[in-house]
C-alpha atoms as a PDB file:
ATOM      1  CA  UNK A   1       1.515 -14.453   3.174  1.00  0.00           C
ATOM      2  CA  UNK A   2      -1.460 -14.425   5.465  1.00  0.00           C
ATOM      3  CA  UNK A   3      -2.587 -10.789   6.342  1.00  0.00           C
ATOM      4  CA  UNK A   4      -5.380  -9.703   8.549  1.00  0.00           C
ATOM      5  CA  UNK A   5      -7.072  -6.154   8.058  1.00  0.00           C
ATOM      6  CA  UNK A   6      -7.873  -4.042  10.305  1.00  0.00           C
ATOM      7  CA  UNK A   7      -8.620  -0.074  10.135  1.00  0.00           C
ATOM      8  CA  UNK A   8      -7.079   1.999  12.361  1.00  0.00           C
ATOM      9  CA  UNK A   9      -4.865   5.466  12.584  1.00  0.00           C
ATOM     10  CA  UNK A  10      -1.531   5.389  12.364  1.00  0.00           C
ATOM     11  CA  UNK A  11       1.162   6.645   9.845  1.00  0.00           C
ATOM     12  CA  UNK A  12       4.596   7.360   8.726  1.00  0.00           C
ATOM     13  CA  UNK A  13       6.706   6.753   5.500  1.00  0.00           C
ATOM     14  CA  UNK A  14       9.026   4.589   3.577  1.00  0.00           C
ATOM     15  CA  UNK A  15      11.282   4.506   0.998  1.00  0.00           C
ATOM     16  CA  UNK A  16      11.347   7.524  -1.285  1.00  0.00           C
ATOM     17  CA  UNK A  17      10.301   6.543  -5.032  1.00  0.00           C
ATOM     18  CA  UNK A  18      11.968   3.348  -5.681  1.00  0.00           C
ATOM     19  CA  UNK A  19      15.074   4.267  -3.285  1.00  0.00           C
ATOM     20  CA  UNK A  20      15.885   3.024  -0.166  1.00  0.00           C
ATOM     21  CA  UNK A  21      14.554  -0.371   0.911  1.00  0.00           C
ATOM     22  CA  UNK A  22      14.953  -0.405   4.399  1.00  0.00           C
ATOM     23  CA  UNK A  23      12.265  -2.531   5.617  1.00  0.00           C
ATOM     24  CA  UNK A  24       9.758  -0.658   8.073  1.00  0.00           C
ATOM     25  CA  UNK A  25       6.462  -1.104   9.876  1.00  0.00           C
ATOM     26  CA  UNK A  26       4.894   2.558   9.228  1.00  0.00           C
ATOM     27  CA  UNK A  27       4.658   3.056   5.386  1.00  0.00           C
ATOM     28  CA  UNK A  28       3.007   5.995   3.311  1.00  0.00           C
ATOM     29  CA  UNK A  29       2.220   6.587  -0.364  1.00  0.00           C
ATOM     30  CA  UNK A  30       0.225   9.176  -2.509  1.00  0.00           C
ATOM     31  CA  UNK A  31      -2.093   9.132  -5.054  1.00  0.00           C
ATOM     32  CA  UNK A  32      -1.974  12.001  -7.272  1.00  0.00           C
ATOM     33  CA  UNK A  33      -2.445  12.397 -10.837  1.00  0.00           C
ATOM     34  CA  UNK A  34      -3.634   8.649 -11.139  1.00  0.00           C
ATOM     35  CA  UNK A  35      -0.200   7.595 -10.176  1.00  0.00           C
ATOM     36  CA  UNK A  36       1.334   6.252  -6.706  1.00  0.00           C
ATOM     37  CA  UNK A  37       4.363   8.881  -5.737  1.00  0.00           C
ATOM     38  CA  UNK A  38       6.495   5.314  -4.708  1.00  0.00           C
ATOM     39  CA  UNK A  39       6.814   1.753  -6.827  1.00  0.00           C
ATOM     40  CA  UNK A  40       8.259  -0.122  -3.577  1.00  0.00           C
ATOM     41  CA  UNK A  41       6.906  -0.225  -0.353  1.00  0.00           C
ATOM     42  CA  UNK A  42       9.357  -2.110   1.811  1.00  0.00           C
ATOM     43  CA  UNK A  43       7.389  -3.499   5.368  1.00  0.00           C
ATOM     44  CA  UNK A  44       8.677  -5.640   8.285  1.00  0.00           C
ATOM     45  CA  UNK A  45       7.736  -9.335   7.873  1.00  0.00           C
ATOM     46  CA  UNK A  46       5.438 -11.046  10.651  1.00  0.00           C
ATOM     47  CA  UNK A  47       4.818  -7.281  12.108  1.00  0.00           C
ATOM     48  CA  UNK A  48       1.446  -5.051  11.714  1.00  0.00           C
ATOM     49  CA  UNK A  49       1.884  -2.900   9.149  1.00  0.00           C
ATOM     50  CA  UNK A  50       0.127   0.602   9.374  1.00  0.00           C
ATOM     51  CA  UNK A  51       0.354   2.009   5.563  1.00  0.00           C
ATOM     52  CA  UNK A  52      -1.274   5.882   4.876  1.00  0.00           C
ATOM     53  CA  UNK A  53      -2.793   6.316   1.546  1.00  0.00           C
ATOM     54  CA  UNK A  54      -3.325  10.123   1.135  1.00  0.00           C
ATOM     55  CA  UNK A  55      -5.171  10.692  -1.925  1.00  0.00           C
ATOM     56  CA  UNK A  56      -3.947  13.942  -3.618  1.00  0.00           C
ATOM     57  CA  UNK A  57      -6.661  13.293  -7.093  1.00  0.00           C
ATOM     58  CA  UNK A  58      -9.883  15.121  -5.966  1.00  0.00           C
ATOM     59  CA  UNK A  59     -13.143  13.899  -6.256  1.00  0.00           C
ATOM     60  CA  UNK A  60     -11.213  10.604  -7.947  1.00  0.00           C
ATOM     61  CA  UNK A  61     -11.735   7.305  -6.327  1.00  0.00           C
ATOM     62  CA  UNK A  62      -8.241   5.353  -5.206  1.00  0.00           C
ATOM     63  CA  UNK A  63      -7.334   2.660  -2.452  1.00  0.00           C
ATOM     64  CA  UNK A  64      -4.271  -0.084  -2.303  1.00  0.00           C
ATOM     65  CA  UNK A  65      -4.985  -3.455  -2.594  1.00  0.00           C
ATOM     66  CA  UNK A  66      -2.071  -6.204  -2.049  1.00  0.00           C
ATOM     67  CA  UNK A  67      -2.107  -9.496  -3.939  1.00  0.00           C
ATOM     68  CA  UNK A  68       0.812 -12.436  -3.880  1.00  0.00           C
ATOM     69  CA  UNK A  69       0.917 -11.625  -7.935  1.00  0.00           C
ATOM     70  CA  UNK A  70       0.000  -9.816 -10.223  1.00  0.00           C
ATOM     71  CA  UNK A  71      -3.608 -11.016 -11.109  1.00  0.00           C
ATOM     72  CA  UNK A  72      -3.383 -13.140  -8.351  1.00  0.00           C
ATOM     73  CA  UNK A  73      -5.953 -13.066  -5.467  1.00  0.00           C
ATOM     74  CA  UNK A  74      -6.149  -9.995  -3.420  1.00  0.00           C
ATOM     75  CA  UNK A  75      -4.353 -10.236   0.232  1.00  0.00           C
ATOM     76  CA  UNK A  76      -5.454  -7.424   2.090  1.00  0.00           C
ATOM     77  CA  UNK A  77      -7.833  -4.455   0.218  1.00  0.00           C
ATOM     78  CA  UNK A  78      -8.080  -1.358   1.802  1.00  0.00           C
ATOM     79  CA  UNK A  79     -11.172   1.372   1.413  1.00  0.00           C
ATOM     80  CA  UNK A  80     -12.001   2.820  -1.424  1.00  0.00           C
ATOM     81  CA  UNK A  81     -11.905   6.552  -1.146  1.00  0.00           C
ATOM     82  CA  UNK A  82     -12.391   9.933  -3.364  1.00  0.00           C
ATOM     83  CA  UNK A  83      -9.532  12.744  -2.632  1.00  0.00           C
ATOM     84  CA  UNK A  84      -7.992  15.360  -1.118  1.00  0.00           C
ATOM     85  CA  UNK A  85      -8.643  12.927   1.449  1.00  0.00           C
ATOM     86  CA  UNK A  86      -6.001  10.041   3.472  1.00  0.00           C
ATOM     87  CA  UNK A  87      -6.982   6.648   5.298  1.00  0.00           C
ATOM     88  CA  UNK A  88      -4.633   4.813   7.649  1.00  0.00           C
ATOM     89  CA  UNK A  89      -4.854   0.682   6.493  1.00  0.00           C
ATOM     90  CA  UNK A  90      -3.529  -1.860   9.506  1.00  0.00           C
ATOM     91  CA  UNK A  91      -2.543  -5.203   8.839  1.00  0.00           C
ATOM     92  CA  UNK A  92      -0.726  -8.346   9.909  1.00  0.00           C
ATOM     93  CA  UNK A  93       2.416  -9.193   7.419  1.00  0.00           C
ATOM     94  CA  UNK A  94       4.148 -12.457   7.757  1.00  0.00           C
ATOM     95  CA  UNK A  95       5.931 -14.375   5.075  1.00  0.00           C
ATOM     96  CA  UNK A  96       8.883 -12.068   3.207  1.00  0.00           C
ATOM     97  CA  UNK A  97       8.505 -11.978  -0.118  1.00  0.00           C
ATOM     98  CA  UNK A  98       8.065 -10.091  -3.130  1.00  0.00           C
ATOM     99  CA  UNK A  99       4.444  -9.248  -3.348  1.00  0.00           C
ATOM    100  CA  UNK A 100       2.145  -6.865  -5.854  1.00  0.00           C
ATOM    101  CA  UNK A 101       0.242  -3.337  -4.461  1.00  0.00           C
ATOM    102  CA  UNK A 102      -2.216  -1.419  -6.860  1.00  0.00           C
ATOM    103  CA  UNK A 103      -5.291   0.469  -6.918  1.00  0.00           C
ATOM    104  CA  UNK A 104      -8.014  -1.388  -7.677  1.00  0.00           C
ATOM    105  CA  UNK A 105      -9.621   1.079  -9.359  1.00  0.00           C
ATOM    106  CA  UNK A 106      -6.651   2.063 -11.531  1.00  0.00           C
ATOM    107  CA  UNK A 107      -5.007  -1.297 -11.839  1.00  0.00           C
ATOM    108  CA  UNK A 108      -3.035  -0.803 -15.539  1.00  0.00           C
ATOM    109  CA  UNK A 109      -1.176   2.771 -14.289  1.00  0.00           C
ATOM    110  CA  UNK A 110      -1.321   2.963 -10.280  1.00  0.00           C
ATOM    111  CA  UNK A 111       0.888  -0.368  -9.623  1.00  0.00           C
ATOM    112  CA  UNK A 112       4.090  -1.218  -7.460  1.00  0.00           C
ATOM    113  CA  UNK A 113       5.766  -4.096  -5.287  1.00  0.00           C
ATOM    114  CA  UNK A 114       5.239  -4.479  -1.390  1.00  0.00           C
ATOM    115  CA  UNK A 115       9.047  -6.023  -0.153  1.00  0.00           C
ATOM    116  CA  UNK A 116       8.427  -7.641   2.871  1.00  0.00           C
ATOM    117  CA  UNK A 117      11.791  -8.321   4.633  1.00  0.00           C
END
């Protein structure tokens, strides 16, 4: 899955935690008490993805990184930021597949899967 990153505003939201998995192109997920508030982000294939991370933890450092696997290399990384604070990430999806989303900073308890369908 190739992805190109860009930063840019836009935003929206997905799937609840873990429920539906209707694929979409504007996707959002929180950071608060070093957790994500979703484990699935489901995104459009071959469409540019706009994905909010608002970071409820504050003064704590958090961003989402996607990777093909886990411990695989990174696809797309977004900014690191400290909270109460949000960034907008926009990049090109392609391929569907299964792929792996984390924090980089928090990669053992802020972890999920990014469905692109």
């Amino acid at each position: 899955m190739a992805l190109s990153a860009a930063l840019a505003g836009a935003c929206g939201s997905d799937d609840g935690p873990g429920a539906d998995a209707t694929p979409a192109t504007s996707l959002e997920v929180r950071a608060r008490n070093l957790q994500f508030d979703r484990r699935t982000l489901t995104a459009v294939a071959d469409s540019e993805i706009s994905l909010r991370l608002v970071n409820e933890d504050a003064g704590v450092p958090h961003n989402v990184a996607i990777y093909g696997s886990r411990g695989g290399e990174p696809i797309y990384v977004g900014e690191t930021f400290s909270g109460n604070d949000t960034r907008d990430y926009v990049f090109q999806s392609s391929a569907a597949g299964d792929y792996f989303f984390r924090c980089d900073v928090h990669p053992d308890s802020m972890t999920g899967t990014f469905a692109v369908r």
